[in-house]
PDB file of N, CA and C in Angstrom:
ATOM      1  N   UNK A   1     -15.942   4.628  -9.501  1.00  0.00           N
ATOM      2  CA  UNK A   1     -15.300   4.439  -8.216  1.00  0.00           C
ATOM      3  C   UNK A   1     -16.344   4.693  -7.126  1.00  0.00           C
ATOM      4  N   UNK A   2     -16.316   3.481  -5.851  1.00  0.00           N
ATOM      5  CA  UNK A   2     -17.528   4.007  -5.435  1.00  0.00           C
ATOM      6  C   UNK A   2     -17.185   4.348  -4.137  1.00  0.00           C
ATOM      7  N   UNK A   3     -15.490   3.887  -3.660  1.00  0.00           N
ATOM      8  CA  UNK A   3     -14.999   4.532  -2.338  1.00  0.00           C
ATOM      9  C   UNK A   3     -14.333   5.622  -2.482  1.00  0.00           C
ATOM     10  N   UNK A   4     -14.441   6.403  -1.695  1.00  0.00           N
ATOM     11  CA  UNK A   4     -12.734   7.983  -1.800  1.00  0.00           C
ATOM     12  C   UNK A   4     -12.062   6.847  -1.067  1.00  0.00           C
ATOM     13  N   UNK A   5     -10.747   6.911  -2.173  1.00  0.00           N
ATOM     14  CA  UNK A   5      -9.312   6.828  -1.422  1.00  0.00           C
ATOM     15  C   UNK A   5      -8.291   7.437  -0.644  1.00  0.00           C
ATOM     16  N   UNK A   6      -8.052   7.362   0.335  1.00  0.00           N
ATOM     17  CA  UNK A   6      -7.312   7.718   1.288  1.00  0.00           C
ATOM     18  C   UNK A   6      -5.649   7.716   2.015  1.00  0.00           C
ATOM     19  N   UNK A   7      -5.031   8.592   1.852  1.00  0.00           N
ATOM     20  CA  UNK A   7      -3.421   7.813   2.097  1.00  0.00           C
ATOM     21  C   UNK A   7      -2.858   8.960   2.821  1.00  0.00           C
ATOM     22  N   UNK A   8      -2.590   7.857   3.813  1.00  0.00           N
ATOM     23  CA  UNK A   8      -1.512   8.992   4.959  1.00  0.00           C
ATOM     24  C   UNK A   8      -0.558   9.316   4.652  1.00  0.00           C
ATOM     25  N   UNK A   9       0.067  10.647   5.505  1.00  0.00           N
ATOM     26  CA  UNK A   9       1.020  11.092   5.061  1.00  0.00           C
ATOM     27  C   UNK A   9       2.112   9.818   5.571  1.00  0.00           C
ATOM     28  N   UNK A  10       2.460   8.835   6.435  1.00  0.00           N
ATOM     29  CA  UNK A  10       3.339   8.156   6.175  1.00  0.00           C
ATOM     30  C   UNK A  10       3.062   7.093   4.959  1.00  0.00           C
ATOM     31  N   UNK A  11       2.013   6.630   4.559  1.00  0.00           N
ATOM     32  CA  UNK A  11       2.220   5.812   2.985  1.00  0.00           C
ATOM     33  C   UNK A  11       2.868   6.984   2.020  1.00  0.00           C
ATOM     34  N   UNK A  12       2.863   7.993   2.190  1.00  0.00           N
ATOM     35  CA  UNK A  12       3.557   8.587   1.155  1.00  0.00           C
ATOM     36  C   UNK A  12       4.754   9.161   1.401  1.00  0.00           C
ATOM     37  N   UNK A  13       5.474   9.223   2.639  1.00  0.00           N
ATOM     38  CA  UNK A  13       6.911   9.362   3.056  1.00  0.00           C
ATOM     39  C   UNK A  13       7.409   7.582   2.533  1.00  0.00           C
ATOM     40  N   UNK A  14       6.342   6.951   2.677  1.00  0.00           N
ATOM     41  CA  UNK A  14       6.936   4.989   2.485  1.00  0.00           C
ATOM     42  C   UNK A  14       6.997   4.879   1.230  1.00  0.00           C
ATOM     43  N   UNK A  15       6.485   5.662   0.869  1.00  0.00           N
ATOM     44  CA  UNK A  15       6.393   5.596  -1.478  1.00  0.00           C
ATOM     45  C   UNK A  15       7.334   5.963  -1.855  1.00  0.00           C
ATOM     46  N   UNK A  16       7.582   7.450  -1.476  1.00  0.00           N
ATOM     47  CA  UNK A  16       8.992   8.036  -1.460  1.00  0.00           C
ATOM     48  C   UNK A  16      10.010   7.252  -1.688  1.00  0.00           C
ATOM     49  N   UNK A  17      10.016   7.058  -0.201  1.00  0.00           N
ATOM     50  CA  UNK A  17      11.355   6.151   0.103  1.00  0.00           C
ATOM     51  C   UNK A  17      11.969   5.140  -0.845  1.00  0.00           C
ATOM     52  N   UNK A  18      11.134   4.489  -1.457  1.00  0.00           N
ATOM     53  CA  UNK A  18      11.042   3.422  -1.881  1.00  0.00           C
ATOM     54  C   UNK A  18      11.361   3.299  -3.410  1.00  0.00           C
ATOM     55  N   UNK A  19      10.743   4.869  -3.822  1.00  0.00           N
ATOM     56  CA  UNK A  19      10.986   5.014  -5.059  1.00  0.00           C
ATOM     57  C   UNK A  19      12.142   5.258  -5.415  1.00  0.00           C
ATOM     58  N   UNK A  20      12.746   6.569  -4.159  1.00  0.00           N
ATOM     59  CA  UNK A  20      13.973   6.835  -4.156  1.00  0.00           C
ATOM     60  C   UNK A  20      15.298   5.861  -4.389  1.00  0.00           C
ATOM     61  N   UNK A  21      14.830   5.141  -3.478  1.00  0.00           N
ATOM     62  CA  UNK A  21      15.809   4.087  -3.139  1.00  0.00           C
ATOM     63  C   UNK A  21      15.748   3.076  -4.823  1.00  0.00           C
ATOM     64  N   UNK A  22      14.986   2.826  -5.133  1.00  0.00           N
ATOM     65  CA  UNK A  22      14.590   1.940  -6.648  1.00  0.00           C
ATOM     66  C   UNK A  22      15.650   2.838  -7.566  1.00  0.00           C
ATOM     67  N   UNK A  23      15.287   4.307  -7.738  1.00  0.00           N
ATOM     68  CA  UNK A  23      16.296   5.326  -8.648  1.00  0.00           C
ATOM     69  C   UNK A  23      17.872   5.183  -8.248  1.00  0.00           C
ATOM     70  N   UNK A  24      17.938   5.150  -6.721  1.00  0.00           N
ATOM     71  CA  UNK A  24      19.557   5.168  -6.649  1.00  0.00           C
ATOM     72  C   UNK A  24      19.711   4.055  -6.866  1.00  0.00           C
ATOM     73  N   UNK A  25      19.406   2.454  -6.623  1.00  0.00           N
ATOM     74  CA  UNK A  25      20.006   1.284  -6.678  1.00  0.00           C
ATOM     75  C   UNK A  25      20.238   0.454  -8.584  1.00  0.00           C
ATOM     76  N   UNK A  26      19.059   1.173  -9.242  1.00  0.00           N
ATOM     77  CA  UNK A  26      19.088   1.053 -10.325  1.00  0.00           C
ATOM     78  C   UNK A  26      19.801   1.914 -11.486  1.00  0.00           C
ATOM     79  N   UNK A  27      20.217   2.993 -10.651  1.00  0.00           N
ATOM     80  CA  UNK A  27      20.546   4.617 -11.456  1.00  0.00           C
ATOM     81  C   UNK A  27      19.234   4.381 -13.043  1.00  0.00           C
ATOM     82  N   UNK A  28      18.344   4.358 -12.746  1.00  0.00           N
ATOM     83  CA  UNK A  28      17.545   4.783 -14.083  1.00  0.00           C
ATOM     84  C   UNK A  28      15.977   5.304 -12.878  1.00  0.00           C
ATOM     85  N   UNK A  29      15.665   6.561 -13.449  1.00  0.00           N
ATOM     86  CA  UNK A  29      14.460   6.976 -12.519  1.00  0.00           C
ATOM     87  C   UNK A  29      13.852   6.537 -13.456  1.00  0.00           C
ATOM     88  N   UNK A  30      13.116   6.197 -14.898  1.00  0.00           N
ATOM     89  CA  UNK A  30      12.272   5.572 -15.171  1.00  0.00           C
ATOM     90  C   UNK A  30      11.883   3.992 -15.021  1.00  0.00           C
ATOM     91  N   UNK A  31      12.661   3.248 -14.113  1.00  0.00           N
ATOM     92  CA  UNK A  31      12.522   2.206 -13.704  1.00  0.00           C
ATOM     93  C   UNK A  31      11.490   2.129 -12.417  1.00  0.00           C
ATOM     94  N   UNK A  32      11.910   3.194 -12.092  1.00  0.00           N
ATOM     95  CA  UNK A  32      11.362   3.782 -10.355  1.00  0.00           C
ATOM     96  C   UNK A  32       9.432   4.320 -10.526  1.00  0.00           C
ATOM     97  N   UNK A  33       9.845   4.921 -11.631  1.00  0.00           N
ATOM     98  CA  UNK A  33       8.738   5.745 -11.771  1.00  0.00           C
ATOM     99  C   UNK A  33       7.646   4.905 -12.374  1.00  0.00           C
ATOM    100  N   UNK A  34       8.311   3.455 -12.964  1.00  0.00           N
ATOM    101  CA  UNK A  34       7.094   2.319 -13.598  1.00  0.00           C
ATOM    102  C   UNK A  34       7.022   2.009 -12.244  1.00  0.00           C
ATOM    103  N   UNK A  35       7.499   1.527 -11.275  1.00  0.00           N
ATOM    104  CA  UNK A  35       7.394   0.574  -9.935  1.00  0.00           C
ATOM    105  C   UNK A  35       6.314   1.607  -9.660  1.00  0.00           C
ATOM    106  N   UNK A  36       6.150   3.296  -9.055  1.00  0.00           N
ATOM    107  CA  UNK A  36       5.395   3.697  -8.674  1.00  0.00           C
ATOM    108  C   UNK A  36       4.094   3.764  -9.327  1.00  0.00           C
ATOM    109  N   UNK A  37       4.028   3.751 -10.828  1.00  0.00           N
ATOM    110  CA  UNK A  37       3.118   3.457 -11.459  1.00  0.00           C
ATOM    111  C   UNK A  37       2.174   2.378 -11.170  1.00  0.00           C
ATOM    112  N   UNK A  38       2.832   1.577 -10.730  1.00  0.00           N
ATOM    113  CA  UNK A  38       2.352   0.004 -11.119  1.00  0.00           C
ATOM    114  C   UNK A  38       1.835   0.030  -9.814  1.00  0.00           C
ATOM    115  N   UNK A  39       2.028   0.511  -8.613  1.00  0.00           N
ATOM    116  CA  UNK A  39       1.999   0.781  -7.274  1.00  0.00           C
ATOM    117  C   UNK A  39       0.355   1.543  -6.767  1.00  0.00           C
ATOM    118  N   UNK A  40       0.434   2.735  -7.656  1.00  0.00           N
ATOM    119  CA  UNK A  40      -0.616   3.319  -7.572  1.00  0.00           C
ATOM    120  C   UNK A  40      -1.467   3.194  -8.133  1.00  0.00           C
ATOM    121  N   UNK A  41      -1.687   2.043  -9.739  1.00  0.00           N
ATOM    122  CA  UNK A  41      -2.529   1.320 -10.352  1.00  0.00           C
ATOM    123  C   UNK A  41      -3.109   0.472  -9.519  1.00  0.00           C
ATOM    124  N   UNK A  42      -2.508  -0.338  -8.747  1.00  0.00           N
ATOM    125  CA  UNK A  42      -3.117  -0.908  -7.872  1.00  0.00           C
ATOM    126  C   UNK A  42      -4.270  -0.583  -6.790  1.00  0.00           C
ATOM    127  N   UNK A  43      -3.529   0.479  -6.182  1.00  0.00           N
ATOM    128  CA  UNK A  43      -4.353   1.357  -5.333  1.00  0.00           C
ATOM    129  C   UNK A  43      -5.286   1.760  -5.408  1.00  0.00           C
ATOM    130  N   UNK A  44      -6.019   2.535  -6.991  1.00  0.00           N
ATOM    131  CA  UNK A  44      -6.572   2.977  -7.667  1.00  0.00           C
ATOM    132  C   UNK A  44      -7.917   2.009  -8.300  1.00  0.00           C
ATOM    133  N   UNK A  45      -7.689   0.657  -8.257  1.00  0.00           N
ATOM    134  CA  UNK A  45      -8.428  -0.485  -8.117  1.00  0.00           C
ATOM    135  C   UNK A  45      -9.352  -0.622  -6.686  1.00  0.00           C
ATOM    136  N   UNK A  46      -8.854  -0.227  -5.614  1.00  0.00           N
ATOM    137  CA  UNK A  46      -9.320  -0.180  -4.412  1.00  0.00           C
ATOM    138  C   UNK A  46     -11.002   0.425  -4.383  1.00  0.00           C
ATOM    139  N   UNK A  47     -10.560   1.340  -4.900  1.00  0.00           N
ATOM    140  CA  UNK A  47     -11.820   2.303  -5.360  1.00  0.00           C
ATOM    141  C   UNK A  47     -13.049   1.621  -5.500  1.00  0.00           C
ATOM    142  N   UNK A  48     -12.856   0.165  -6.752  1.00  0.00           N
ATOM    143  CA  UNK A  48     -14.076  -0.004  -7.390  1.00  0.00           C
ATOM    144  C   UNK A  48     -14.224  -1.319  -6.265  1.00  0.00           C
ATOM    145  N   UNK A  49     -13.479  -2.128  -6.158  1.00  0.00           N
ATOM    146  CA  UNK A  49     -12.852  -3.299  -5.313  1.00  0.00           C
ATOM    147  C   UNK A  49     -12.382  -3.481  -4.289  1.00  0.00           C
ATOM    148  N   UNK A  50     -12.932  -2.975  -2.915  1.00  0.00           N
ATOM    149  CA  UNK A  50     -11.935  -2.634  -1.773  1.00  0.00           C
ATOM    150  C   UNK A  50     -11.675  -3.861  -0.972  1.00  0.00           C
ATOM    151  N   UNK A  51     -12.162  -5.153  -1.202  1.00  0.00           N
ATOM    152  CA  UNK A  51     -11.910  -5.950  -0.661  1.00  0.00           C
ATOM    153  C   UNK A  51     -11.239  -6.822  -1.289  1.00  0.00           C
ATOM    154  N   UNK A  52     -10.677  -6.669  -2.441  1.00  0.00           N
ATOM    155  CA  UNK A  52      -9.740  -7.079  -3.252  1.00  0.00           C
ATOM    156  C   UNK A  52      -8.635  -7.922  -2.639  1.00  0.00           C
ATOM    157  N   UNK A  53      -7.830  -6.996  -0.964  1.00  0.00           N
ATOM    158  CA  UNK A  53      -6.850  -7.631  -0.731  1.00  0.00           C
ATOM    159  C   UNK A  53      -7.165  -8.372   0.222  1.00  0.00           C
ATOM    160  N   UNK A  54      -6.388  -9.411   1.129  1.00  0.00           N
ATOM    161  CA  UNK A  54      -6.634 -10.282   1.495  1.00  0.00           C
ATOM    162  C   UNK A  54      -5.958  -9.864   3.021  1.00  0.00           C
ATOM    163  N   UNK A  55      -6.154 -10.842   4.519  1.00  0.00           N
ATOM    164  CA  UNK A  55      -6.614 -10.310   5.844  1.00  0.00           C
ATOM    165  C   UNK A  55      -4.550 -11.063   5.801  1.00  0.00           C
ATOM    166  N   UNK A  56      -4.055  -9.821   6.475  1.00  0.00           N
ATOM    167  CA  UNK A  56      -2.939 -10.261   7.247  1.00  0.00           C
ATOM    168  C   UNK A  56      -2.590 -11.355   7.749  1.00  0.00           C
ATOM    169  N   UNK A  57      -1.253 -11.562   8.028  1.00  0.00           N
ATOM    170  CA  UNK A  57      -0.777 -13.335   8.884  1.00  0.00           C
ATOM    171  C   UNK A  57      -1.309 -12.739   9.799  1.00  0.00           C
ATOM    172  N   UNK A  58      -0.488 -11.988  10.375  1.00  0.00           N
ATOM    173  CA  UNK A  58      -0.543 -11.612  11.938  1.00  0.00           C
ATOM    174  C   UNK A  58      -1.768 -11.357  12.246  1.00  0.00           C
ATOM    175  N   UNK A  59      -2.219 -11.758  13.614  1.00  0.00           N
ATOM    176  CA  UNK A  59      -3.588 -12.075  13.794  1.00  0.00           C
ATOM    177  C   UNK A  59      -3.751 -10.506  14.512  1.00  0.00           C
ATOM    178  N   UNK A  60      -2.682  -9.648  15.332  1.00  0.00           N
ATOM    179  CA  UNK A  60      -3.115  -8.176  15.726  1.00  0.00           C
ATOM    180  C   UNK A  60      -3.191  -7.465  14.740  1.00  0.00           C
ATOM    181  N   UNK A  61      -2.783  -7.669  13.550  1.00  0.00           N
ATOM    182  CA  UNK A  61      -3.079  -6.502  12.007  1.00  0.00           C
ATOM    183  C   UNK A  61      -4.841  -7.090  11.699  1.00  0.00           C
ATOM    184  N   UNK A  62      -4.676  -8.529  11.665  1.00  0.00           N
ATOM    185  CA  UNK A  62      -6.141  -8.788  11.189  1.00  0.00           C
ATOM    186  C   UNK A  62      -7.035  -8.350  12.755  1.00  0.00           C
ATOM    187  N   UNK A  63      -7.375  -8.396  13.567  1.00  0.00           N
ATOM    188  CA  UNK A  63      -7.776  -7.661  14.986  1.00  0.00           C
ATOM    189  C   UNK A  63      -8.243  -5.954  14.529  1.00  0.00           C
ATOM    190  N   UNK A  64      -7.515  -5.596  13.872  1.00  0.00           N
ATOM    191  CA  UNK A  64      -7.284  -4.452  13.474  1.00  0.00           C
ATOM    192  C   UNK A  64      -8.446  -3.798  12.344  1.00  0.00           C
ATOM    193  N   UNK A  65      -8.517  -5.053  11.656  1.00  0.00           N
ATOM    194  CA  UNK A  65      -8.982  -4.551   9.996  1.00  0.00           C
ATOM    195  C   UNK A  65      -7.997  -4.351   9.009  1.00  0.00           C
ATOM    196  N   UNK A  66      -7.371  -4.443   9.398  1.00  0.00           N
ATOM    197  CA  UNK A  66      -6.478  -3.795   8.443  1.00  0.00           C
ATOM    198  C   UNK A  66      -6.609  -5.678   6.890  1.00  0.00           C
ATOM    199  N   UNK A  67      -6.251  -4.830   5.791  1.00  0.00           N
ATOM    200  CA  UNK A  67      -6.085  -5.968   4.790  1.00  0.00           C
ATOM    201  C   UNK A  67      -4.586  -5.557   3.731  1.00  0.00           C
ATOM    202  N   UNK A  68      -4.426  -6.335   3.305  1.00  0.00           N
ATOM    203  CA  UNK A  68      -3.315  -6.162   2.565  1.00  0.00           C
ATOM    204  C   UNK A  68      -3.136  -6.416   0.846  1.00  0.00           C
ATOM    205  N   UNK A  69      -2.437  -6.029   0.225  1.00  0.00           N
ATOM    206  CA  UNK A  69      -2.496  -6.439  -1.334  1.00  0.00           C
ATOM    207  C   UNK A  69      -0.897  -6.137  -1.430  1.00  0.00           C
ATOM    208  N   UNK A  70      -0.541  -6.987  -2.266  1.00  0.00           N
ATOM    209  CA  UNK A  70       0.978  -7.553  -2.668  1.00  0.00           C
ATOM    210  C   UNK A  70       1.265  -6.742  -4.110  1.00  0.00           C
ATOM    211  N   UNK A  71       2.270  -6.327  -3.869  1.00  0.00           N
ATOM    212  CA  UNK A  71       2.603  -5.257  -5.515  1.00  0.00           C
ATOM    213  C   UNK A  71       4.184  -5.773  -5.383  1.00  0.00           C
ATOM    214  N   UNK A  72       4.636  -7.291  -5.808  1.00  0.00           N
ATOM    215  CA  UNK A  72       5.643  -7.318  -6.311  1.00  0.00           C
ATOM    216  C   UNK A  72       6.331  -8.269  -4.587  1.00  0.00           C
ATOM    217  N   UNK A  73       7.236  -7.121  -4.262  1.00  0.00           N
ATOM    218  CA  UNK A  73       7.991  -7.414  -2.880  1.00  0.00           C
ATOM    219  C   UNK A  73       7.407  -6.440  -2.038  1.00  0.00           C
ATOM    220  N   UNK A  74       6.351  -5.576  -2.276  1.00  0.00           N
ATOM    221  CA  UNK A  74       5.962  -4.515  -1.870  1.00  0.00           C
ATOM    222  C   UNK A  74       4.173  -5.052  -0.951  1.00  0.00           C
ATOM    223  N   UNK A  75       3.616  -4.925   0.495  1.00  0.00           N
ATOM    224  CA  UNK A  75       2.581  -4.874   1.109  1.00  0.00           C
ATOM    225  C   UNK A  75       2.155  -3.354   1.089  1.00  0.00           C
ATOM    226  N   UNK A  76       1.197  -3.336   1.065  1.00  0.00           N
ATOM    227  CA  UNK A  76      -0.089  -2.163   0.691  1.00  0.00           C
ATOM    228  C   UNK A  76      -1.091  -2.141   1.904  1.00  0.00           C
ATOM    229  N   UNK A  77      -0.954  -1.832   3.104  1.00  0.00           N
ATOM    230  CA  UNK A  77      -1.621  -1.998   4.062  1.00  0.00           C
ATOM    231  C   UNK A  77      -3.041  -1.095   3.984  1.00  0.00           C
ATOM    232  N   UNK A  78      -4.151  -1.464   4.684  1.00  0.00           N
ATOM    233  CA  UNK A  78      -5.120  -0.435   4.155  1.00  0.00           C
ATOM    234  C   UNK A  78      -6.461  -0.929   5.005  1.00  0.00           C
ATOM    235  N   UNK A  79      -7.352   0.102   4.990  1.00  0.00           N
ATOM    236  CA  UNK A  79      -8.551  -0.368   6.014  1.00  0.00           C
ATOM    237  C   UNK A  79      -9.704   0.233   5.021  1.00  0.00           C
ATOM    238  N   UNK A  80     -11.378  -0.514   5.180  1.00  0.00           N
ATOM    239  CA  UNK A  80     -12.421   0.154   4.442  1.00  0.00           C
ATOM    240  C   UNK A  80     -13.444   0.389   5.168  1.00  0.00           C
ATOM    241  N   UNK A  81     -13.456   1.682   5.289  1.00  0.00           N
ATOM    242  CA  UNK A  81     -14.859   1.695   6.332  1.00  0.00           C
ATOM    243  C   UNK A  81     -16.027   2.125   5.350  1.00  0.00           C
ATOM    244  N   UNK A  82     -16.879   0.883   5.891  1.00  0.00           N
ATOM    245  CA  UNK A  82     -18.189   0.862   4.820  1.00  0.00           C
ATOM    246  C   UNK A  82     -19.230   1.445   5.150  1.00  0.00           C
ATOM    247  N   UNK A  83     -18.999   2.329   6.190  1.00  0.00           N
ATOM    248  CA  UNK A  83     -20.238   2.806   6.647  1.00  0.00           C
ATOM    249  C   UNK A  83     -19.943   4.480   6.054  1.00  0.00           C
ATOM    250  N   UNK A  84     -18.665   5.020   5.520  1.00  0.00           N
ATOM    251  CA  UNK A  84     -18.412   6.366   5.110  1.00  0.00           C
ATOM    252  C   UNK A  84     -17.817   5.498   3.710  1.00  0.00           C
ATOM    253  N   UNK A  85     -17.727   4.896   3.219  1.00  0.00           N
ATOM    254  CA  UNK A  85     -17.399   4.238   2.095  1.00  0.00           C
ATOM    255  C   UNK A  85     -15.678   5.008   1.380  1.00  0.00           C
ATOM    256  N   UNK A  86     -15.297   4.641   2.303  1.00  0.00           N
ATOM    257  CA  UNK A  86     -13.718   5.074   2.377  1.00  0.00           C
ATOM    258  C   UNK A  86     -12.643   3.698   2.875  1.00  0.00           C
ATOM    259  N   UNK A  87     -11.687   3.754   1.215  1.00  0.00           N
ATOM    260  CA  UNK A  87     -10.684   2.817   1.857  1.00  0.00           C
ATOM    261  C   UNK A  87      -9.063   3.844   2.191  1.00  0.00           C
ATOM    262  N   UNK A  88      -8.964   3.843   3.256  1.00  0.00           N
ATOM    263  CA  UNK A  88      -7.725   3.941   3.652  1.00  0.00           C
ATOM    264  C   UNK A  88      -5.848   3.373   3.848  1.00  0.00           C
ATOM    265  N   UNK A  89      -5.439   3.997   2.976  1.00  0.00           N
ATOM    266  CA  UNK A  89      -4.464   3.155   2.951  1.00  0.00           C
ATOM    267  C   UNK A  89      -3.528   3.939   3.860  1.00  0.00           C
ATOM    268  N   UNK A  90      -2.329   2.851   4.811  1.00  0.00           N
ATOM    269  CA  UNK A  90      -1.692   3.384   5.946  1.00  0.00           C
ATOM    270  C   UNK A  90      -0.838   3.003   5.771  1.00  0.00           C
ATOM    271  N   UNK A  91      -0.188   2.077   4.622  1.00  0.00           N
ATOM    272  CA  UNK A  91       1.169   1.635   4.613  1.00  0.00           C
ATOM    273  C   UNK A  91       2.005   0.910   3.280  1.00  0.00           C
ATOM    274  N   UNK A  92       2.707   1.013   2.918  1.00  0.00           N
ATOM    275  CA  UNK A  92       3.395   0.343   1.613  1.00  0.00           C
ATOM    276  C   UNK A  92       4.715   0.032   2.345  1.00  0.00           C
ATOM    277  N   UNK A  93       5.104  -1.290   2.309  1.00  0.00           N
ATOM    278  CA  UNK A  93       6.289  -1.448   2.890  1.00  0.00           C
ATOM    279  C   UNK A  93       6.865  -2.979   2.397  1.00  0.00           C
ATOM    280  N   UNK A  94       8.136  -2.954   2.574  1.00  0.00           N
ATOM    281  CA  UNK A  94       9.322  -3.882   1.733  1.00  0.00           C
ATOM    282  C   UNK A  94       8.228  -5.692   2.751  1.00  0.00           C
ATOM    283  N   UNK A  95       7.819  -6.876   1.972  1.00  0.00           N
ATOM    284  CA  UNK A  95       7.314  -7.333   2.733  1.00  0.00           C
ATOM    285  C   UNK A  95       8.440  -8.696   3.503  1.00  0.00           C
ATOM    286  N   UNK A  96       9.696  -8.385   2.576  1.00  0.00           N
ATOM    287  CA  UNK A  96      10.989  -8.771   3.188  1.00  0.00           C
ATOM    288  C   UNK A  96      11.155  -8.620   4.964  1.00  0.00           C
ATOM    289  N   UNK A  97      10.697  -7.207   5.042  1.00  0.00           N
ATOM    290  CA  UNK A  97      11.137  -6.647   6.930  1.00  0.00           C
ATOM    291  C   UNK A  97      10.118  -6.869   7.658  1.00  0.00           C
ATOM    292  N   UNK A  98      10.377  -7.166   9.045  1.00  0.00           N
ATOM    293  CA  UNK A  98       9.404  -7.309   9.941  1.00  0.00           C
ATOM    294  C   UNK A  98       8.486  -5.981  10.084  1.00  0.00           C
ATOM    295  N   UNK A  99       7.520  -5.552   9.396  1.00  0.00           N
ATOM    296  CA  UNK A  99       6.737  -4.432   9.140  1.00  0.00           C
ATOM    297  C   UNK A  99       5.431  -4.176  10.099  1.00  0.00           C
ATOM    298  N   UNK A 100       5.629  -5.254  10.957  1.00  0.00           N
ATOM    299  CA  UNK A 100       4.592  -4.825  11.879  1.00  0.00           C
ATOM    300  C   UNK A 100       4.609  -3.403  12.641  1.00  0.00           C
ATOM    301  N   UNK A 101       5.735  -3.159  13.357  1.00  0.00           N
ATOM    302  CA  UNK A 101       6.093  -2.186  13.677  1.00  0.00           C
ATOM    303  C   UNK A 101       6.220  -0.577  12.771  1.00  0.00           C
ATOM    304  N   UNK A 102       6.148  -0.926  11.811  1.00  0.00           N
ATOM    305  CA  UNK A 102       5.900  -0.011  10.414  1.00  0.00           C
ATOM    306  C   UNK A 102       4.503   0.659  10.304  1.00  0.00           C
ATOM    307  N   UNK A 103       3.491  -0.200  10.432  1.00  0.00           N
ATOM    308  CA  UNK A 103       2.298   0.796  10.079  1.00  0.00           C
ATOM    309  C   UNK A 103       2.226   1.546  11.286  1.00  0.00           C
TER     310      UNK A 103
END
């Protein structure tokens, strides 16, 4: 791995949520707990690959830096600064909702 990964405390109130919500709508928490799996496998790729995901529609997220990677119905918002060799991730969110306002 050649970046530290990084995740705010709201990507991880947004993981939460999400997982939570997967356990109550499914009533099985090991359904929830593969989604988060599969979630943070991804993430965990970032590391070796940080440009892996690809530049936002919206042209003020791409303005931004910010890039994105798709886990299902799920956006993975995230930034890499190559000069401290750190990717930051700032957001996981349903890519159903208008999520701009989200990160």
């Amino acid at each position: 791995m050649k970046y530290v990964l990084i995740r705010t405390d709201k990507t991880d109130d947004q993981l939460s949520d999400i997982i939570h919500y997967i356990a109550a709508d499914s009533g099985n928490v090991n359904i929830a707990l593969a989604y988060l799996d599969k979630i943070e496998a991804t993430v965990m790729q970032l590391g070796d690959f940080p440009y892996q995901g690809v530049q936002p529609r919206y042209s003020i997220l791409r303005r931004q830096r910010y890039r994105v990677l798709i886990v299902e119905r799920h956006l993975i918002f995230y930034k890499v600064n190559e000069a401290e060799k750190i990717v930051c991730v700032y957001a996981v969110v349903d890519g159903r909702r208008e999520y701009r306002s989200l990160i």
